[in-house]
C-alpha atoms as a PDB file:
ATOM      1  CA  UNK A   1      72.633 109.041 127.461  1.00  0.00           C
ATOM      2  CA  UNK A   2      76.169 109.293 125.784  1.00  0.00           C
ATOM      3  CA  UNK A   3      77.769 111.796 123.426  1.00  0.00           C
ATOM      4  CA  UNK A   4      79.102 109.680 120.462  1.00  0.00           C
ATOM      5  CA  UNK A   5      77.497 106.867 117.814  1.00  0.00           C
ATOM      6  CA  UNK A   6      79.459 103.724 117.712  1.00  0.00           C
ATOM      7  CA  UNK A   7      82.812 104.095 116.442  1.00  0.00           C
ATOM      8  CA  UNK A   8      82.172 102.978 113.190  1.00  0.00           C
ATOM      9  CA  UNK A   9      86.158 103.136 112.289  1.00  0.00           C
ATOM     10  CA  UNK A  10      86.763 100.933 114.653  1.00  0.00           C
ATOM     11  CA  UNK A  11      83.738  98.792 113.577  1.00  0.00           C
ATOM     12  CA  UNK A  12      85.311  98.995 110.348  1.00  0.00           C
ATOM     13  CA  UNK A  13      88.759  97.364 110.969  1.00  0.00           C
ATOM     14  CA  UNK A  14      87.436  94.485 113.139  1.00  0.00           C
ATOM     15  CA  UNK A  15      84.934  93.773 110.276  1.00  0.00           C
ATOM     16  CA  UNK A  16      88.281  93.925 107.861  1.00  0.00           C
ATOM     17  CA  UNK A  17      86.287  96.829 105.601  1.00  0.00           C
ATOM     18  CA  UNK A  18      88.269  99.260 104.156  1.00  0.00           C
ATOM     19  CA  UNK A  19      88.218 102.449 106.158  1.00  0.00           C
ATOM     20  CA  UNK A  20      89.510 105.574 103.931  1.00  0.00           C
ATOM     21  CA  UNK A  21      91.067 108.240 105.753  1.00  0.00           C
ATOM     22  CA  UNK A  22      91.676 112.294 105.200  1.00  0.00           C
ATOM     23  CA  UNK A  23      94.944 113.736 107.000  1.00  0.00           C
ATOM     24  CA  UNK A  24      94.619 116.638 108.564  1.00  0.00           C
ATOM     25  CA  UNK A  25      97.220 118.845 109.319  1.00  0.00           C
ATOM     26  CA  UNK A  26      96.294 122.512 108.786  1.00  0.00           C
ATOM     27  CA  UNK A  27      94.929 123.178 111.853  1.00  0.00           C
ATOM     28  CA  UNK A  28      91.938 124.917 110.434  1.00  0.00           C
ATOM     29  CA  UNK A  29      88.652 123.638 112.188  1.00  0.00           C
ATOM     30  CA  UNK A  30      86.672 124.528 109.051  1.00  0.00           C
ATOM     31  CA  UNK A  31      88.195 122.024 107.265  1.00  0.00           C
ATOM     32  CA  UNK A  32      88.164 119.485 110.004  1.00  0.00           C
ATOM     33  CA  UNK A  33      84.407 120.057 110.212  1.00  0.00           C
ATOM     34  CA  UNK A  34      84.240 120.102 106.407  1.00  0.00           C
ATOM     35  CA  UNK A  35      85.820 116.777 106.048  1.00  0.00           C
ATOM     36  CA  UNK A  36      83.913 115.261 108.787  1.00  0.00           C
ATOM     37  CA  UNK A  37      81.080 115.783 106.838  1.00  0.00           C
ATOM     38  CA  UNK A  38      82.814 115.002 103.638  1.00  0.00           C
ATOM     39  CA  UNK A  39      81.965 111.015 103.255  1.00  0.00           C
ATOM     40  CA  UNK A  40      85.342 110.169 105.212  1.00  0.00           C
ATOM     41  CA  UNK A  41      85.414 107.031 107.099  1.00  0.00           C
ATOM     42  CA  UNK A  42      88.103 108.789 109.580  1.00  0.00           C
ATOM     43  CA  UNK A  43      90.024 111.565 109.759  1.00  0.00           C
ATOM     44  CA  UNK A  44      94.103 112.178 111.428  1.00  0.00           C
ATOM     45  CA  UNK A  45      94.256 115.296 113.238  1.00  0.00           C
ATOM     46  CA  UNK A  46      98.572 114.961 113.270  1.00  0.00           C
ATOM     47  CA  UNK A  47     100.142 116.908 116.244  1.00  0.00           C
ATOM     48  CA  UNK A  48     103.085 114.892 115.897  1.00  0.00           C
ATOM     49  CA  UNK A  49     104.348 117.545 112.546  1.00  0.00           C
ATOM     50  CA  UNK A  50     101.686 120.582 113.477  1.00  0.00           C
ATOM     51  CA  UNK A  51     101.652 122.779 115.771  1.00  0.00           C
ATOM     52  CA  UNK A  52      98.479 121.960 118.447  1.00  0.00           C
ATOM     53  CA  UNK A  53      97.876 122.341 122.051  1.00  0.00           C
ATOM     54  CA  UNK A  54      95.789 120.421 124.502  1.00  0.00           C
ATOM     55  CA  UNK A  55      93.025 123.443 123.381  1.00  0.00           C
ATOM     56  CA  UNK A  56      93.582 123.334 119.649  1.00  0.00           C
ATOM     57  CA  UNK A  57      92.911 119.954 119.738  1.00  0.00           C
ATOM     58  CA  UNK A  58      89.671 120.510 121.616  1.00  0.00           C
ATOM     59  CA  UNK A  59      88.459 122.737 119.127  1.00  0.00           C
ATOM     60  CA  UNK A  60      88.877 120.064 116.508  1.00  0.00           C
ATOM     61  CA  UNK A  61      87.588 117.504 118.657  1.00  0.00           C
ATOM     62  CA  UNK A  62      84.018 119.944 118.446  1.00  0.00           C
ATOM     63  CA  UNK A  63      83.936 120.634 115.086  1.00  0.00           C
ATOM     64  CA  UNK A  64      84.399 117.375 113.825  1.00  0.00           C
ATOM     65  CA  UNK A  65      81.293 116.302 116.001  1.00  0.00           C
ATOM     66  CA  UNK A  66      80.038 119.027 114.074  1.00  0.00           C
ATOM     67  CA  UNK A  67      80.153 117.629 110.895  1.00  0.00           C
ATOM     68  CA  UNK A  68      76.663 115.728 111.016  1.00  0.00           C
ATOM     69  CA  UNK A  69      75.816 112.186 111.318  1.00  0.00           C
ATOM     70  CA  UNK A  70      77.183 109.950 109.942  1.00  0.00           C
ATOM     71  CA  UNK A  71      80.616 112.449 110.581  1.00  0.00           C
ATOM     72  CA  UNK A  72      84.191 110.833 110.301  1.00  0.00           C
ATOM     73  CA  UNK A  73      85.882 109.687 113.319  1.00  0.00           C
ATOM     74  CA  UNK A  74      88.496 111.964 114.283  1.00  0.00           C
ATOM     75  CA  UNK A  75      92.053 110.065 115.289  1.00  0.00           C
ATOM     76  CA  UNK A  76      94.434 111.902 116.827  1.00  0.00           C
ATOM     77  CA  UNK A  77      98.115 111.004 116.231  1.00  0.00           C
ATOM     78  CA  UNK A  78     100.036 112.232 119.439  1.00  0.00           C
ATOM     79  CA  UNK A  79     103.436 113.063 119.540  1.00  0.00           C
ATOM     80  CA  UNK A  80     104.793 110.586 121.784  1.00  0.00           C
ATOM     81  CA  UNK A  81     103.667 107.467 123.500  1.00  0.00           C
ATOM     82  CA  UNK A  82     102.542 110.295 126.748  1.00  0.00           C
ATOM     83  CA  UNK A  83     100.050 108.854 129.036  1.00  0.00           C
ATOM     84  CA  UNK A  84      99.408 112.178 130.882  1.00  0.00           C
ATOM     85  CA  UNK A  85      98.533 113.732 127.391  1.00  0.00           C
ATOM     86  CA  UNK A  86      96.626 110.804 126.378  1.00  0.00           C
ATOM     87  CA  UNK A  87      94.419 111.345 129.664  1.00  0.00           C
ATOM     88  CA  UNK A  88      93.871 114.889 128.842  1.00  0.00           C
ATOM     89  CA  UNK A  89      92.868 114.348 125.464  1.00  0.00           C
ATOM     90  CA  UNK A  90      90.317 111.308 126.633  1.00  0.00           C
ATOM     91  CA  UNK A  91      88.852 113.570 129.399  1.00  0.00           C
ATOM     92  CA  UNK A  92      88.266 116.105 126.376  1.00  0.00           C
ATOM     93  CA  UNK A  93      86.408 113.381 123.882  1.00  0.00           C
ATOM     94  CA  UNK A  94      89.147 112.014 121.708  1.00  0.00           C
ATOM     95  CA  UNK A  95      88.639 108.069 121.484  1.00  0.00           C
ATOM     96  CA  UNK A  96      90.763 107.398 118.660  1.00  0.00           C
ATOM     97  CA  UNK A  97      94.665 107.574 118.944  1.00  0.00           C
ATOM     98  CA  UNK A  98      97.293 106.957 116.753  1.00  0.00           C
ATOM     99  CA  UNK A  99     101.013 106.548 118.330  1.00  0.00           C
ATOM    100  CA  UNK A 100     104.114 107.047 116.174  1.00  0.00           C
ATOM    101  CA  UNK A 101     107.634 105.689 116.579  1.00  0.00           C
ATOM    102  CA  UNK A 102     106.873 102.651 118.809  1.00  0.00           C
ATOM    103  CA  UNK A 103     109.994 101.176 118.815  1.00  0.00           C
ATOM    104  CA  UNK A 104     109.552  98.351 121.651  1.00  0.00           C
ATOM    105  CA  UNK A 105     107.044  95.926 123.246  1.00  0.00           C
ATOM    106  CA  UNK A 106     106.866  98.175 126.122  1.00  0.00           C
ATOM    107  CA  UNK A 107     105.828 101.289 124.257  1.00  0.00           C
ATOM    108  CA  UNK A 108     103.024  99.725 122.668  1.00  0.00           C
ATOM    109  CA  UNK A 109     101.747  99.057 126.061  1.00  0.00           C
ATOM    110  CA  UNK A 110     102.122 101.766 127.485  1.00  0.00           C
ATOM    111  CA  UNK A 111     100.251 103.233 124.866  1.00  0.00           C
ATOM    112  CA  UNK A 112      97.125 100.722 125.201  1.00  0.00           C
ATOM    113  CA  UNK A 113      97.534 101.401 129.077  1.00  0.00           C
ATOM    114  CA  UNK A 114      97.389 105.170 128.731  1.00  0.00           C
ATOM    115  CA  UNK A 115      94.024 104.413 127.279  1.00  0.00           C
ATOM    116  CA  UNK A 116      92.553 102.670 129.696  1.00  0.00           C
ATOM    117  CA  UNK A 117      91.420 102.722 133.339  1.00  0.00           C
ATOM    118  CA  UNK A 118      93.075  99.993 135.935  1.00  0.00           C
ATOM    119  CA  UNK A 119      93.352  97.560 136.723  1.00  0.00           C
ATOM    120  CA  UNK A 120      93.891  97.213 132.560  1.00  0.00           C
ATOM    121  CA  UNK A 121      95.876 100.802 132.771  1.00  0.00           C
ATOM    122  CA  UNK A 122      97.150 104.172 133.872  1.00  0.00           C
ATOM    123  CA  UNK A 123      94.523 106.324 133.106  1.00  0.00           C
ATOM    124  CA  UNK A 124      93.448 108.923 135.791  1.00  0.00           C
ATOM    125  CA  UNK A 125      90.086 109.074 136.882  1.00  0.00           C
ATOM    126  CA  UNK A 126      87.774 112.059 136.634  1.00  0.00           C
ATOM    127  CA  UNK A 127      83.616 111.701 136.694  1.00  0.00           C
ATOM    128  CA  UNK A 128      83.047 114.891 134.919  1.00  0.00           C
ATOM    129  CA  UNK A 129      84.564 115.248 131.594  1.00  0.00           C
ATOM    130  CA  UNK A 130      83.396 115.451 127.888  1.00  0.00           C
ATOM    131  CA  UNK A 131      84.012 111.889 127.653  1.00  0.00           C
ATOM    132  CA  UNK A 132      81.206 110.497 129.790  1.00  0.00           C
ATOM    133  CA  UNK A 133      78.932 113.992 128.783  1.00  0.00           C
ATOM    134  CA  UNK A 134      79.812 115.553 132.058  1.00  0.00           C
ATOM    135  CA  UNK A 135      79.175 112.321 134.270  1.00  0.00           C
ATOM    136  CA  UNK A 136      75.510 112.052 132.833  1.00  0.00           C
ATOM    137  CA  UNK A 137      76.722 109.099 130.863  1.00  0.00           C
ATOM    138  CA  UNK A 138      76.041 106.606 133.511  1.00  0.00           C
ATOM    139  CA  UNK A 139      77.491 104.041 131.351  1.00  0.00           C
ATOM    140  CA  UNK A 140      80.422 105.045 130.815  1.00  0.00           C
ATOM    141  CA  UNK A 141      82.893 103.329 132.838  1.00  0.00           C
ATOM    142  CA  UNK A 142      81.750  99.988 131.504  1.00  0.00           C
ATOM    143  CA  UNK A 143      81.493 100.414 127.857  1.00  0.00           C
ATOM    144  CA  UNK A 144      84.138 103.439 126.841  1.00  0.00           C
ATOM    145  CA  UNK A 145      86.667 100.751 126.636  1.00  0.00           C
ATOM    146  CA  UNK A 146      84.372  99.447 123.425  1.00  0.00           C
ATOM    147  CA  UNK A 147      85.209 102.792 121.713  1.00  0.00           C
ATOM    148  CA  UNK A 148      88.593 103.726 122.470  1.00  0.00           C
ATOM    149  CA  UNK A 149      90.939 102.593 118.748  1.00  0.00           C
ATOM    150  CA  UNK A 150      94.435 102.321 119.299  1.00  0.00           C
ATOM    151  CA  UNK A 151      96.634 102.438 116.731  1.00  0.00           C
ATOM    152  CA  UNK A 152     100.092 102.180 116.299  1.00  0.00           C
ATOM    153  CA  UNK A 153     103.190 103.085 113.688  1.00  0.00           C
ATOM    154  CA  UNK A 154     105.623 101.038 112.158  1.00  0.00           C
ATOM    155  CA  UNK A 155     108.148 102.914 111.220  1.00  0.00           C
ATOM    156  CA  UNK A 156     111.361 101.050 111.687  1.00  0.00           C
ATOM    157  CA  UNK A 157     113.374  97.642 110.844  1.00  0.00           C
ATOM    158  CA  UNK A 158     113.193  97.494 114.855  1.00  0.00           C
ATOM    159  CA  UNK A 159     109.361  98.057 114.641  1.00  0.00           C
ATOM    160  CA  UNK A 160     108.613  95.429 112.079  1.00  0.00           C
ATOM    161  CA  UNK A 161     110.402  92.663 113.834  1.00  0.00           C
ATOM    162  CA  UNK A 162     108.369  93.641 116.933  1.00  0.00           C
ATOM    163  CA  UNK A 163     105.076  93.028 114.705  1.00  0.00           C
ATOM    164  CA  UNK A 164     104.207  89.645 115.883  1.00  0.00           C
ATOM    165  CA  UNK A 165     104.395  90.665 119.753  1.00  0.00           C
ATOM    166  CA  UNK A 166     102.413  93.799 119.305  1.00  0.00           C
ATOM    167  CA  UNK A 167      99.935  92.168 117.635  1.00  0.00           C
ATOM    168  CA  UNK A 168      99.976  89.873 120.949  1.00  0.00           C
ATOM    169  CA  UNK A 169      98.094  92.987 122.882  1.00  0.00           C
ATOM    170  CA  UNK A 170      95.341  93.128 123.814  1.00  0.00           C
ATOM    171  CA  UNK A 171      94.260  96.725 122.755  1.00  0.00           C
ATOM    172  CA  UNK A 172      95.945  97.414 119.852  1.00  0.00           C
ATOM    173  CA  UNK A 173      93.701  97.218 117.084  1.00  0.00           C
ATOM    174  CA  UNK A 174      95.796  98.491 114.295  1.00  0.00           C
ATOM    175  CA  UNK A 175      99.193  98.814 112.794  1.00  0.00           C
ATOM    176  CA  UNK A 176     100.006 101.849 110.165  1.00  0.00           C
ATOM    177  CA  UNK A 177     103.368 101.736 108.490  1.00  0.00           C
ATOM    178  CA  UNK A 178     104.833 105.025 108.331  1.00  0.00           C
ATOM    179  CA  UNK A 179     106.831 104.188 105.002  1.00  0.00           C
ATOM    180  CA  UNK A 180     108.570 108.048 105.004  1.00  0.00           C
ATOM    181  CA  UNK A 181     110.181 107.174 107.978  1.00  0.00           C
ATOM    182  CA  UNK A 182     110.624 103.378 107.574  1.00  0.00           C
ATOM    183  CA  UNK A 183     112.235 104.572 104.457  1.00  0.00           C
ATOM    184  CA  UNK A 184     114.567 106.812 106.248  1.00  0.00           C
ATOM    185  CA  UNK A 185     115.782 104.124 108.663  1.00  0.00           C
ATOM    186  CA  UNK A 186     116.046 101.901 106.297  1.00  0.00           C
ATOM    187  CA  UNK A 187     118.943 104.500 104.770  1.00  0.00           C
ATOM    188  CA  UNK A 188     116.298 105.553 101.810  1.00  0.00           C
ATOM    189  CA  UNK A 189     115.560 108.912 103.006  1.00  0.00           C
ATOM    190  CA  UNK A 190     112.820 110.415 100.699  1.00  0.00           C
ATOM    191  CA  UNK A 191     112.439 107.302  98.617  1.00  0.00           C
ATOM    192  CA  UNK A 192     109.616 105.354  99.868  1.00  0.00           C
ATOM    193  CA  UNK A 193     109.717 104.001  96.090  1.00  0.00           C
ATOM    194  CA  UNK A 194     112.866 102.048  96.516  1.00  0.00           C
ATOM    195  CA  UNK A 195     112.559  98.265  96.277  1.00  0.00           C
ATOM    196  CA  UNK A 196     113.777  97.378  99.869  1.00  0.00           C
ATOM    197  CA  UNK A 197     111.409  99.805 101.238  1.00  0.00           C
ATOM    198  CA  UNK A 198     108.416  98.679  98.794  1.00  0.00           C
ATOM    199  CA  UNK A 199     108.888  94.975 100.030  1.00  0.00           C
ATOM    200  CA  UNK A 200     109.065  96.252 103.534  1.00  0.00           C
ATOM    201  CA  UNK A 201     105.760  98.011 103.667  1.00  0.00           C
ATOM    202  CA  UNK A 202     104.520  94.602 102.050  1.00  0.00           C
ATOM    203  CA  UNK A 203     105.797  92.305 103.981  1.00  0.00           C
ATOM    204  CA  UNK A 204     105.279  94.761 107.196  1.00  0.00           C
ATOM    205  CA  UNK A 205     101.633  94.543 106.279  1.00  0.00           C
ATOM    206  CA  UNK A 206     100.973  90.670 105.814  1.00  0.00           C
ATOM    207  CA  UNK A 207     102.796  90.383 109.166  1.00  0.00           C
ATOM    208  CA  UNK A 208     100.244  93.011 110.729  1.00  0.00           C
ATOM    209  CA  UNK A 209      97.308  90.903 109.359  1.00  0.00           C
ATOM    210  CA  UNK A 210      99.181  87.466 110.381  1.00  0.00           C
ATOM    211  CA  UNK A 211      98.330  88.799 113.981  1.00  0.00           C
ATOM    212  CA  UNK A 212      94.691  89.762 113.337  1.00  0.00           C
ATOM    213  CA  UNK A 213      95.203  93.623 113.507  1.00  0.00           C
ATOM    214  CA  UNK A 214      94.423  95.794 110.507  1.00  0.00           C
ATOM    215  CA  UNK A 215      97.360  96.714 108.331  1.00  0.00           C
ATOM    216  CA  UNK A 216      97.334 100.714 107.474  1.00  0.00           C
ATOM    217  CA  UNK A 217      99.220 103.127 105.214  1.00  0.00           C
ATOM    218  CA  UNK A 218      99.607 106.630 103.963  1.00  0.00           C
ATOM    219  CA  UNK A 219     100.034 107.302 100.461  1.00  0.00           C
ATOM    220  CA  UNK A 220      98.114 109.923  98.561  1.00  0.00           C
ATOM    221  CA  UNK A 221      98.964 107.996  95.165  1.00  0.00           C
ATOM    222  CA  UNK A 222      98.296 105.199  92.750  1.00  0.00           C
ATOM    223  CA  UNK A 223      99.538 103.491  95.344  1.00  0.00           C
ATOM    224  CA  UNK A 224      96.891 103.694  97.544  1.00  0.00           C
ATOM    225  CA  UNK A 225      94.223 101.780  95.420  1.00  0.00           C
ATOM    226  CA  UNK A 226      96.876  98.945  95.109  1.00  0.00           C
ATOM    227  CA  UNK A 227      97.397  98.391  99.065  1.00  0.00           C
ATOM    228  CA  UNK A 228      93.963  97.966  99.705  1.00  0.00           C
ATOM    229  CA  UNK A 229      93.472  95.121  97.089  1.00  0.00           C
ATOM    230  CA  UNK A 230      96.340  93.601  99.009  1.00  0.00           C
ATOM    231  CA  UNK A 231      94.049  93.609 102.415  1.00  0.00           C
ATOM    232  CA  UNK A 232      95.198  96.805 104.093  1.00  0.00           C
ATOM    233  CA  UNK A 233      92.306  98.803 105.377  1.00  0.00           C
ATOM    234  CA  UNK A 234      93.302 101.582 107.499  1.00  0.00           C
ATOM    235  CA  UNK A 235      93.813 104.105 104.221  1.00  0.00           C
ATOM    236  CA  UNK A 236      94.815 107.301 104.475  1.00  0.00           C
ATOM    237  CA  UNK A 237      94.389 108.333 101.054  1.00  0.00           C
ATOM    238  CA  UNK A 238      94.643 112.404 101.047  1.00  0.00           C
ATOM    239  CA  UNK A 239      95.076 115.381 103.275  1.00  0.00           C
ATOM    240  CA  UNK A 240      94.540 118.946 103.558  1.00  0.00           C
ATOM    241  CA  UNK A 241      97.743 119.933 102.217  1.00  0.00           C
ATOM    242  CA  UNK A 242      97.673 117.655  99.570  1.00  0.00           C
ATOM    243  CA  UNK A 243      94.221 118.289  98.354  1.00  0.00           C
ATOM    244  CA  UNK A 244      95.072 122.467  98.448  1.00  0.00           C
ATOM    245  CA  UNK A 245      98.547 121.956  96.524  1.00  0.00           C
ATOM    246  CA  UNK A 246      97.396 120.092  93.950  1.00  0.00           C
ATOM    247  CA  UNK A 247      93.659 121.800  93.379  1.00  0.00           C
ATOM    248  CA  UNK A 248      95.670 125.204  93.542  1.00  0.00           C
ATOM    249  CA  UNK A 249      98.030 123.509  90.656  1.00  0.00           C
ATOM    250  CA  UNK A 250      95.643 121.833  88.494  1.00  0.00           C
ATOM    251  CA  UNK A 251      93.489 124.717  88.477  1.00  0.00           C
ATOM    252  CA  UNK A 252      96.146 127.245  87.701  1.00  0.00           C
ATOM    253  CA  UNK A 253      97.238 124.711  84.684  1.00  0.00           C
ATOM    254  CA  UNK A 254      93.833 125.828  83.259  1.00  0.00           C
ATOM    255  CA  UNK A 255      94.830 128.727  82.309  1.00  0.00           C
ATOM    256  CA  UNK A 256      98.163 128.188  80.696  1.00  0.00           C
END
């Protein structure tokens, strides 16, 4: 007996298939169970730049297992590399974790160990959580490992030279560039356009795939369409925001 399908996102990326992804970071759990039902391949619930609790994220957690089969998996990018939050959120059914700013070899992981149960990592132990159904998933302990998707951001010179030796860990199975802030350390701030930072993101990426780890972005663009015909997979190609401002725009237009 166990509470979730396969997680077909990370399926996905080990198969090197695109996987398109909605961001989410309204905190509205109608659209979260909306777009889990919405075709998605994944979804980002972001706490890093919204505002979300241990409970908030809970509620997301339920309604995107609401969203039917076949629903999106929901990835939760965490503020910080926080194994103590990481176990939390486990214990209440996230699998899927996405971990910004890792800056050193360390970081990345700690955030593979935060994941995992030793000897491999730090995770605390409890036999009655969502995770393993409440302890009636007798299997747990020896196949949640299978499920769990770590992923984590590039977002720095420092973090691109580090590629090679992340992709060395076992447990990381993707890289995302975060090009805003790559282009911000990279003294382009709010120009992720700029030539240095364009040939960044591309050369970040062929050094993700060098490694064997899918390569992943965030652009809501022309852009996006582009990236993936290079070979990056982990797309996350619109968002909640995005999708309101410019619906609310385009249909205003319509009456001009």
């Amino acid at each position: 007996m166990t509470l979730y399908p396969p997680n077909r996102l990370k399926q996905k990326l080990r198969a090197g298939e695109p996987a398109l992804g909605f961001w989410l970071s309204l905190n509205s759990i109608a659209i979260t169970e909306m777009a889990a039902g919405g075709g998605w391949d994944w979804l980002l619930l972001d706490t890093e730049h919204s505002i979300h609790n241990d409970e908030t994220v809970e509620r997301h957690v339920l309604a995107a297992l609401n969203g039917g089969v076949g629903a999106a998996e929901l990835v939760v990018r965490v503020p910080r590399v926080d194994a103590d939050l990481v176990k939390r959120l486990i214990d209440a059914g996230v699998r899927s974790f996405m971990f910004p700013f890792v800056q050193t070899v360390e970081d990345a992981r700690l955030a593979v160990a935060s994941t995992r149960y030793p000897p491999k990592g730090v995770r605390g132990y409890s036999g009655t959580t969502r995770a393993s159904r409440w302890g009636r998933d007798n299997s747990y302990l020896s196949t949640y490992e299978h499920e769990i998707c770590v992923i984590l951001q590039i977002e720095t010179p420092q973090a691109i030279a580090n590629i090679s030796a992340y992709g060395a860990i076992d447990g990381v199975d993707a890289m995302l560039i975060g090009a805003n802030d790559l282009a911000a350390n990279m003294g382009h701030l709010g120009d992720t356009r700029h030539p240095s930072v364009v040939a960044a993101v591309e050369d970040a990426g062929r050094a993700i795939r060098a490694t064997g780890k899918a390569s992943g972005f965030q652009f809501f663009d022309e852009r996006a369409a582009a990236l993936i015909k290079e070979g990056f997979t982990l797309a996350a190609v619109d968002g909640d925001i995005h999708t309101m401002l410019t619906g609310m725009a385009a249909r205003r237009r319509e009456f001009e």
